[in-house]
C-alpha atoms as a PDB file:
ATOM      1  CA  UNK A   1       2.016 -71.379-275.485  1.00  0.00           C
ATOM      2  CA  UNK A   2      -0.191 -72.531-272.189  1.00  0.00           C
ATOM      3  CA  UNK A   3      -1.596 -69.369-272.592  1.00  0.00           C
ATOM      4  CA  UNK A   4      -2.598 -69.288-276.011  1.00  0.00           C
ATOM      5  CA  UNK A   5      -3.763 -72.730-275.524  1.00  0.00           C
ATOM      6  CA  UNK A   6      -5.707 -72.303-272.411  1.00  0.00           C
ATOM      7  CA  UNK A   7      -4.187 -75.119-270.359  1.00  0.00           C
ATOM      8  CA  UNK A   8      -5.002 -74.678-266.691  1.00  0.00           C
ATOM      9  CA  UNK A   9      -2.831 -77.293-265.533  1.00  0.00           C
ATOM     10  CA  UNK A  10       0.408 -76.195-267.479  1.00  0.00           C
ATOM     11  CA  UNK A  11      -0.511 -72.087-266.529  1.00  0.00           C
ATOM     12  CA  UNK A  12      -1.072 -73.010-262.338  1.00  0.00           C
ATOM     13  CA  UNK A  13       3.036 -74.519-262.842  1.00  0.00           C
ATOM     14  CA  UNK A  14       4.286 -72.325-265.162  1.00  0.00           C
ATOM     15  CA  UNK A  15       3.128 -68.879-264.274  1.00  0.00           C
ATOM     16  CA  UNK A  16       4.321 -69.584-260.384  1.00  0.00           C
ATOM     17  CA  UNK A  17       7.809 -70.975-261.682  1.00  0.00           C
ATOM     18  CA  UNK A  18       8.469 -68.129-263.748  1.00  0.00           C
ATOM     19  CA  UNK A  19       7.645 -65.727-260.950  1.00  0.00           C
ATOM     20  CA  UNK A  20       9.584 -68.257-258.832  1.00  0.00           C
ATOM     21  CA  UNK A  21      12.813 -67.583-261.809  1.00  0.00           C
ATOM     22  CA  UNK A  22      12.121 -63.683-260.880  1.00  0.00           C
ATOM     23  CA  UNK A  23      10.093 -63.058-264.182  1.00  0.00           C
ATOM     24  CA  UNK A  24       8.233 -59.614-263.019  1.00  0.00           C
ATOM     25  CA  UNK A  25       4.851 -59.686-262.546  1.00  0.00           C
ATOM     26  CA  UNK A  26       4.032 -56.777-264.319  1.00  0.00           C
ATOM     27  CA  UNK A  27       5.715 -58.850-268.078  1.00  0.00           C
ATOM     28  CA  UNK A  28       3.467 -61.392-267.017  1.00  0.00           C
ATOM     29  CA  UNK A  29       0.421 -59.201-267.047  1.00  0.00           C
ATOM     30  CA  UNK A  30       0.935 -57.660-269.831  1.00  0.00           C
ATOM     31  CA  UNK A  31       1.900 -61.074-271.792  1.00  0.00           C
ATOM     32  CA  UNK A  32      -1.220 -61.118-273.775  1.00  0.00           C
ATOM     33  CA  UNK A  33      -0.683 -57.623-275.401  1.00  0.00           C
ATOM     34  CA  UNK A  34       3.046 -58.432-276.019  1.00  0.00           C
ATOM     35  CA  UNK A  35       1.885 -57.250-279.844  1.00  0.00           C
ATOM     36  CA  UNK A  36       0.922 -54.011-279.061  1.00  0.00           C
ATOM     37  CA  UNK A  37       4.009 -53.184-276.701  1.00  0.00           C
ATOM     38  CA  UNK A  38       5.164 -49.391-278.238  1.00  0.00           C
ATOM     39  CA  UNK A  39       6.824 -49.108-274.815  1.00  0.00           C
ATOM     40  CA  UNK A  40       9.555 -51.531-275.725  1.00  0.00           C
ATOM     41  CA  UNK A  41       8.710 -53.713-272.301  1.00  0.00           C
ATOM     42  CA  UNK A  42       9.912 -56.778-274.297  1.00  0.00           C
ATOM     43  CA  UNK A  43      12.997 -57.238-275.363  1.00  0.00           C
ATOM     44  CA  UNK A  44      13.454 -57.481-279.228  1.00  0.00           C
ATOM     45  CA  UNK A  45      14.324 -61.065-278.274  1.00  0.00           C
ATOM     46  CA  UNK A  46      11.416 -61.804-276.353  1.00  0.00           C
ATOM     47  CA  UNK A  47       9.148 -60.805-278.704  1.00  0.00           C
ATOM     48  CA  UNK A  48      11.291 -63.020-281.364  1.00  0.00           C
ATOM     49  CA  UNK A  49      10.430 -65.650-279.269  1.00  0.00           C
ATOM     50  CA  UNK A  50       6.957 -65.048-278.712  1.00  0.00           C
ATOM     51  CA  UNK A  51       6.769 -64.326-282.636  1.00  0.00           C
ATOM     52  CA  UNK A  52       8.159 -67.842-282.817  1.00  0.00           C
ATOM     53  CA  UNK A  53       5.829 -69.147-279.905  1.00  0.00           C
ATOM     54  CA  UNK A  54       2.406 -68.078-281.746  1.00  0.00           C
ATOM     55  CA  UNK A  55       3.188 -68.837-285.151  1.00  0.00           C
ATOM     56  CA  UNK A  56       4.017 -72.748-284.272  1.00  0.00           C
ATOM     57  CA  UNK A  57       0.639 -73.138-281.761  1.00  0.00           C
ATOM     58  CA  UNK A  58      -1.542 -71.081-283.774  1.00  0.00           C
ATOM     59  CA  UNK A  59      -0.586 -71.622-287.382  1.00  0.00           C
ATOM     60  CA  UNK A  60      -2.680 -69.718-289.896  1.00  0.00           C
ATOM     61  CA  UNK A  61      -1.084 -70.592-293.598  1.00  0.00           C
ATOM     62  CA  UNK A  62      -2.766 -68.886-296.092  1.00  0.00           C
ATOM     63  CA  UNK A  63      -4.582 -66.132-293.541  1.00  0.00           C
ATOM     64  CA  UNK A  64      -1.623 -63.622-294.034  1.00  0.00           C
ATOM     65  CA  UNK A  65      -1.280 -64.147-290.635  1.00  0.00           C
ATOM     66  CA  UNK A  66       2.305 -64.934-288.768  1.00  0.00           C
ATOM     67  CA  UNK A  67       3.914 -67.792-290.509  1.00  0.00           C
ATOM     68  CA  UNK A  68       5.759 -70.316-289.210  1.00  0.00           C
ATOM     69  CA  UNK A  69       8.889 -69.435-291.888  1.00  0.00           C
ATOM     70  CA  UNK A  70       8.498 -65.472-291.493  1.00  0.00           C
ATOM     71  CA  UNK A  71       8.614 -66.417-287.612  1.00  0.00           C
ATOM     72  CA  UNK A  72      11.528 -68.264-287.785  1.00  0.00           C
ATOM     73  CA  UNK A  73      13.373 -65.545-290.063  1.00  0.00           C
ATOM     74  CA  UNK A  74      12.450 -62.971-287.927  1.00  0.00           C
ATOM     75  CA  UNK A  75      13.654 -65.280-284.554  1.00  0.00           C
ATOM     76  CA  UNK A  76      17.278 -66.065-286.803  1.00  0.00           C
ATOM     77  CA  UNK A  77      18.062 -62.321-286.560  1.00  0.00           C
ATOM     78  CA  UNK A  78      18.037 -62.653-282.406  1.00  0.00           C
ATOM     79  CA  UNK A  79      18.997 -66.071-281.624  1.00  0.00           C
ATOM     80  CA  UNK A  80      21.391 -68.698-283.013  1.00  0.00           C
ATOM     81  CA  UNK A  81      19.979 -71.409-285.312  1.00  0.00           C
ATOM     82  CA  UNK A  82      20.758 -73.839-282.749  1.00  0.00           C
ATOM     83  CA  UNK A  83      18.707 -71.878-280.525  1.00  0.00           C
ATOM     84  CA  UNK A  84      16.248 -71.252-283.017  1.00  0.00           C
ATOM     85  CA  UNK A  85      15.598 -74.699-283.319  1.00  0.00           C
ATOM     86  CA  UNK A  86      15.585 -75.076-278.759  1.00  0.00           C
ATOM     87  CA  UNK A  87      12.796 -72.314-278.930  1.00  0.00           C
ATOM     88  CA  UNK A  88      10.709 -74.534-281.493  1.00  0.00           C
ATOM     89  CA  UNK A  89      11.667 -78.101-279.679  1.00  0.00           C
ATOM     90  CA  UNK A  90      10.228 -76.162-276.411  1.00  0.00           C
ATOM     91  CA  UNK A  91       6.985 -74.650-278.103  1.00  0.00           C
ATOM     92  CA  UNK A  92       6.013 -78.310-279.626  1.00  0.00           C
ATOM     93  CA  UNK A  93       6.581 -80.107-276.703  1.00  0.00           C
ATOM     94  CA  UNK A  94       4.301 -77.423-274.707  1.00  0.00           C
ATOM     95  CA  UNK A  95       2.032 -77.906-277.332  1.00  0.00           C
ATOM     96  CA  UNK A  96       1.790 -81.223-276.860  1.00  0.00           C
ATOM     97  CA  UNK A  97       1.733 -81.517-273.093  1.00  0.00           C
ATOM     98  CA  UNK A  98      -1.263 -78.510-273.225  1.00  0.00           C
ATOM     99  CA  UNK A  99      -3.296 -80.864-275.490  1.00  0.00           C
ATOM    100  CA  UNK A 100      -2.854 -84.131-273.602  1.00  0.00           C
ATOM    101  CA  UNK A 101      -3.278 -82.419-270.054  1.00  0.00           C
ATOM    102  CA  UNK A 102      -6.244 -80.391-271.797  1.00  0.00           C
ATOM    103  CA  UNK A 103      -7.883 -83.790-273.150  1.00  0.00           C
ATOM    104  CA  UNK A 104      -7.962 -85.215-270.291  1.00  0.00           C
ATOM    105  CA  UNK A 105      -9.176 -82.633-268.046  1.00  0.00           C
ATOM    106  CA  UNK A 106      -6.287 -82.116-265.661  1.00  0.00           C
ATOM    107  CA  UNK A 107      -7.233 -79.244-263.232  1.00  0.00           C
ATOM    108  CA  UNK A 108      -5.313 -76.870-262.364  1.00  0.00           C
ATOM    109  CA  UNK A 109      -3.056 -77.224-259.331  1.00  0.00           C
ATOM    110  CA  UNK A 110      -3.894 -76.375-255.854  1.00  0.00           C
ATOM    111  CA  UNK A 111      -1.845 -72.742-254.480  1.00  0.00           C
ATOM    112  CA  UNK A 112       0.709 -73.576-252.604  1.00  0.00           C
ATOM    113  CA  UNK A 113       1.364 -71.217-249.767  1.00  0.00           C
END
């Protein structure tokens, strides 16, 4: 979502944390193109959730673009509803943080070494 959204601040904490969590670099990388994977690098439940992810930041109704309902349909068939509904709670409060830190021109943080 901070990527989609182009938030400095929440990228310079996130990206580090999840390589922190021992997300690989290499998934990070290739994050943008997680569309055009034919490899299979993400997991069919990754890319649920990054289905999920894009259609509630960057929703396009009427564009025949992802939809927030066909996301959520296609995110049902690899998660629970109750964790259906934790994936969406997480993307709209990232959403929100990425606007407010973005509106008021929070930098990104320092490297730490």
């Amino acid at each position: 979502v901070s990527q989609i959204n182009g938030c400095p601040t929440c990228l310079s904490i996130h990206v580090p944390g999840a390589r922190k969590a021992g997300v690989e670099q290499r998934m990070l990388d290739l994050l943008p193109s997680w569309r055009q994977d034919s490899s299979g690098f993400f997991s069919a439940q990754q890319r649920a959730a990054l289905y999920l992810a894009e259609a509630l930041t960057e929703p396009q109704p009427g564009s025949g673009r992802t939809t927030a309902e066909d996301a959520v349909e296609a995110a049902l068939t690899e998660f629970t509803a109750e964790q259906v509904a934790a994936l969406e709670w997480a993307v709209v409060l990232i959403n929100a943080y990425n606007r407010i830190s973005i509106g008021s021109g929070h930098p990104p943080l320092p490297t730490r070494g």
